[in-house]
C-alpha atoms as a PDB file:
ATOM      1  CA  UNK A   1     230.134 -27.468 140.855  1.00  0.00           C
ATOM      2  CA  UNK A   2     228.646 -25.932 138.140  1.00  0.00           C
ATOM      3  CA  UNK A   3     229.968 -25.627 134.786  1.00  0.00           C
ATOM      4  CA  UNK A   4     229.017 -22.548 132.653  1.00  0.00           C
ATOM      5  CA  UNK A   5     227.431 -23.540 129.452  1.00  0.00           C
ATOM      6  CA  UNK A   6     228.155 -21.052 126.680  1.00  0.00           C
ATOM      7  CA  UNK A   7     225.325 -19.711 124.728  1.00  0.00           C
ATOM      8  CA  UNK A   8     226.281 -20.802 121.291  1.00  0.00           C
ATOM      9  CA  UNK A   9     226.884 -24.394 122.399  1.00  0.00           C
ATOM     10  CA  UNK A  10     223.356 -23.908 124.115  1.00  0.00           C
ATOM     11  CA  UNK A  11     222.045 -22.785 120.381  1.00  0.00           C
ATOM     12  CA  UNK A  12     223.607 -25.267 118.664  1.00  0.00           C
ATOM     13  CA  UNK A  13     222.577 -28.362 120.794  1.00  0.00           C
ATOM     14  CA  UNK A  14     218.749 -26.866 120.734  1.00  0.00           C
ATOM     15  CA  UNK A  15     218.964 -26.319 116.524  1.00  0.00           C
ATOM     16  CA  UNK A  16     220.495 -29.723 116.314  1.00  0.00           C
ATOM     17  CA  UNK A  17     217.576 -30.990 119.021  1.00  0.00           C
ATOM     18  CA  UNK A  18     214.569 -29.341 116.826  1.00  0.00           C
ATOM     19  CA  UNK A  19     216.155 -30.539 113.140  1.00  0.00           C
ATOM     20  CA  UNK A  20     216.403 -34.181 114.470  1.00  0.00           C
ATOM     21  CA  UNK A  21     212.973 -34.081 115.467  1.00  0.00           C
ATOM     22  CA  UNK A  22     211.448 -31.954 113.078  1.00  0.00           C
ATOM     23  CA  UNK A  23     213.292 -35.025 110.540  1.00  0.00           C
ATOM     24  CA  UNK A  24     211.318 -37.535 112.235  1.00  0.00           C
ATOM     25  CA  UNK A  25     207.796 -35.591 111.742  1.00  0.00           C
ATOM     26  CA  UNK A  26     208.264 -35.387 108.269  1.00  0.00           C
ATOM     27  CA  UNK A  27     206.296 -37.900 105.902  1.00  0.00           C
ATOM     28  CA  UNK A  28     206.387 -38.803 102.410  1.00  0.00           C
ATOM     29  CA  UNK A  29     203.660 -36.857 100.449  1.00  0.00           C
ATOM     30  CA  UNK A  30     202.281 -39.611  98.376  1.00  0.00           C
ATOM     31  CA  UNK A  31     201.898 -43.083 100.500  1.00  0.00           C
ATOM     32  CA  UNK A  32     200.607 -45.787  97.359  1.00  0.00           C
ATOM     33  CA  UNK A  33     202.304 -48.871  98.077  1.00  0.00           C
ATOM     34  CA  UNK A  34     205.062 -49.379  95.354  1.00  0.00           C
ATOM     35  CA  UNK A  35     203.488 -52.470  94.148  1.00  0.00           C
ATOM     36  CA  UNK A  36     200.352 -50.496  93.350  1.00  0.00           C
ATOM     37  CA  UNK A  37     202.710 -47.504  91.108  1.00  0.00           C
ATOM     38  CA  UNK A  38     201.650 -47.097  87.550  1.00  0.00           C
ATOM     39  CA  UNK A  39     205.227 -47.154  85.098  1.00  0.00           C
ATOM     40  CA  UNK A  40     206.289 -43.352  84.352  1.00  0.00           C
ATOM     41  CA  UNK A  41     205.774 -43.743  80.915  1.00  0.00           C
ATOM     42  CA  UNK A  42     202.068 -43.943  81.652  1.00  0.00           C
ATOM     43  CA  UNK A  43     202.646 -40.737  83.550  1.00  0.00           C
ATOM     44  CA  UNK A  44     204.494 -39.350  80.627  1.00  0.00           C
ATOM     45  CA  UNK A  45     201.574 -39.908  78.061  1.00  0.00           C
ATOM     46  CA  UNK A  46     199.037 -38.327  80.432  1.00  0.00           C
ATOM     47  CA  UNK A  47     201.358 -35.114  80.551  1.00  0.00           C
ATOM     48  CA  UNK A  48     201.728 -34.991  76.602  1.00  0.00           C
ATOM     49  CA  UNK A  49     198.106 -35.397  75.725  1.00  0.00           C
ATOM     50  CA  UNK A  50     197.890 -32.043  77.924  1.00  0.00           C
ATOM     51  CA  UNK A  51     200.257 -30.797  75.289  1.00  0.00           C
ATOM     52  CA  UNK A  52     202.790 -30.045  77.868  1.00  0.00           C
ATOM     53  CA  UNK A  53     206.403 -31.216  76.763  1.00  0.00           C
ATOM     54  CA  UNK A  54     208.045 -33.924  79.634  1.00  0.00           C
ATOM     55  CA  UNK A  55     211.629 -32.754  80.635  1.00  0.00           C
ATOM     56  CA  UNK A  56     211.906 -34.936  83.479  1.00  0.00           C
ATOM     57  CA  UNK A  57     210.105 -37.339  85.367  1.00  0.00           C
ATOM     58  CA  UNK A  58     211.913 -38.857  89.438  1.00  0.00           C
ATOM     59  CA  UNK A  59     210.198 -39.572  92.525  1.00  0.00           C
ATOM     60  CA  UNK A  60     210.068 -36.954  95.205  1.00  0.00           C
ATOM     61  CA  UNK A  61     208.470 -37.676  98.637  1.00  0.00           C
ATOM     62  CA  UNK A  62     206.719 -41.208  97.224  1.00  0.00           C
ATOM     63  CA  UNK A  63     205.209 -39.184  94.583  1.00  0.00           C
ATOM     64  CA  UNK A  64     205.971 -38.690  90.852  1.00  0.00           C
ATOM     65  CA  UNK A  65     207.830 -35.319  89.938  1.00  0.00           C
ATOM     66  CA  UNK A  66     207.285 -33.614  86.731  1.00  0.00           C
ATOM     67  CA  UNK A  67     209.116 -31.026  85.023  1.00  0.00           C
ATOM     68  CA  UNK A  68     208.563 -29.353  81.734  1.00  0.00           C
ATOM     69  CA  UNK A  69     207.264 -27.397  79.964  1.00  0.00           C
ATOM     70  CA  UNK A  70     203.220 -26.295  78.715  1.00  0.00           C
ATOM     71  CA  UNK A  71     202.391 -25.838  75.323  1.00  0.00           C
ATOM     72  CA  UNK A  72     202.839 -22.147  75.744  1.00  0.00           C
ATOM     73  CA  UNK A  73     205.991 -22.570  76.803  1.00  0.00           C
ATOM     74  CA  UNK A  74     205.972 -21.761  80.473  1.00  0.00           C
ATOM     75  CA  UNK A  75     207.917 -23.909  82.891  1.00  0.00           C
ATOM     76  CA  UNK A  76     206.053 -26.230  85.279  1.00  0.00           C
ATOM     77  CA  UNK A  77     206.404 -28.547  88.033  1.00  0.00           C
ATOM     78  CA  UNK A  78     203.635 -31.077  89.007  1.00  0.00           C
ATOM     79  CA  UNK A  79     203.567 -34.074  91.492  1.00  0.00           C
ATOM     80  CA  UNK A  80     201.395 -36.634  91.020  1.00  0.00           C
ATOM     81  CA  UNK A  81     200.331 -39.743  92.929  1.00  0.00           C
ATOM     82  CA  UNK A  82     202.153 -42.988  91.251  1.00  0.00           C
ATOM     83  CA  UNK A  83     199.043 -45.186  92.098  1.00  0.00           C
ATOM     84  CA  UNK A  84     196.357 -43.389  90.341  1.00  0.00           C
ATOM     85  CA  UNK A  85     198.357 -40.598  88.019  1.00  0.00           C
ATOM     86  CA  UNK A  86     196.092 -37.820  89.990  1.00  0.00           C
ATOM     87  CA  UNK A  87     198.058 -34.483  90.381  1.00  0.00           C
ATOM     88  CA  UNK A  88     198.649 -33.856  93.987  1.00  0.00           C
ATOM     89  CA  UNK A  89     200.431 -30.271  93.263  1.00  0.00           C
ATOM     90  CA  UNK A  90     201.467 -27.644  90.722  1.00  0.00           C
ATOM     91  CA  UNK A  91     203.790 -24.912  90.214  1.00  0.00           C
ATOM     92  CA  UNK A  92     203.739 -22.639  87.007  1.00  0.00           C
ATOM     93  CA  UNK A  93     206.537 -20.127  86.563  1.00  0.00           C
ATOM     94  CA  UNK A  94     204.636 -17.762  83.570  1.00  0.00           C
ATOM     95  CA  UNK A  95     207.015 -15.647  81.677  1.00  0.00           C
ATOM     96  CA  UNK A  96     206.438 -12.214  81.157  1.00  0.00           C
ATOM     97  CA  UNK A  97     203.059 -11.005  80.047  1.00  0.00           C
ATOM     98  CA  UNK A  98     202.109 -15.132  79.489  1.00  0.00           C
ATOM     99  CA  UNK A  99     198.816 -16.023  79.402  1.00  0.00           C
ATOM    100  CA  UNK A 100     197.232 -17.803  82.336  1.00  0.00           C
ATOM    101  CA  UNK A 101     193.854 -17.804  80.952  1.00  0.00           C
ATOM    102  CA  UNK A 102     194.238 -22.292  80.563  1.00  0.00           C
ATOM    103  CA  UNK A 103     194.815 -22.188  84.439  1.00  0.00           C
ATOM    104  CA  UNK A 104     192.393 -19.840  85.795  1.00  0.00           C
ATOM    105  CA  UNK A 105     188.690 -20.701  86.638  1.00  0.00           C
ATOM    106  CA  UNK A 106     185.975 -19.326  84.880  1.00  0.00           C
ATOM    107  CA  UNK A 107     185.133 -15.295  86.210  1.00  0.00           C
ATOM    108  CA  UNK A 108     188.558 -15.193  87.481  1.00  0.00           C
END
């Protein structure tokens, strides 16, 4: 005998199915063994020699998050790796009619 499955159970069990295993693809973005992590402070003096002002500093994905602000005073977000201090991503929210000129490369 065959019992009718109805569609949104159907839908549900497959969304459930594909966030489970899309959960188990994902992967840290930075992958520096704890031990080898330089302290944030480090992190924080790199940023401020930049003259960009430190809001907030927390881990994110095995990598250092940044938040703060440039010395224009546009909002950023950066990660960098904890090992090394390189920046592995950035995000710049310009205000209106800011300046990117100190982000663009030259002929841009």
């Amino acid at each position: 005998m065959r019992v009718p499955i109805p569609k949104s159970a159907a839908m549900a069990a497959l969304l459930v199915t594909l966030l489970v295993s899309s959960a188990a693809w994902a992967d840290d973005d930075c992958v520096d063994p704890v031990a080898s992590w330089q302290p944030r402070e480090a992190l924080r003096q790199k940023v401020e020699q930049r003259g960009w002002t430190v809001q907030r500093i927390k881990v994110d994905d095995g990598c250092y998050e940044v938040r703060g602000t440039d010395s224009k005073g546009n909002r950023f977000k950066a990660k960098y790796a904890p090992a090394s201090l390189r920046i592995q991503a950035l995000e710049i929210r310009f205000e209106k009619n800011a300046d990117a000129t100190g982000y663009l490369l030259p002929g841009q």
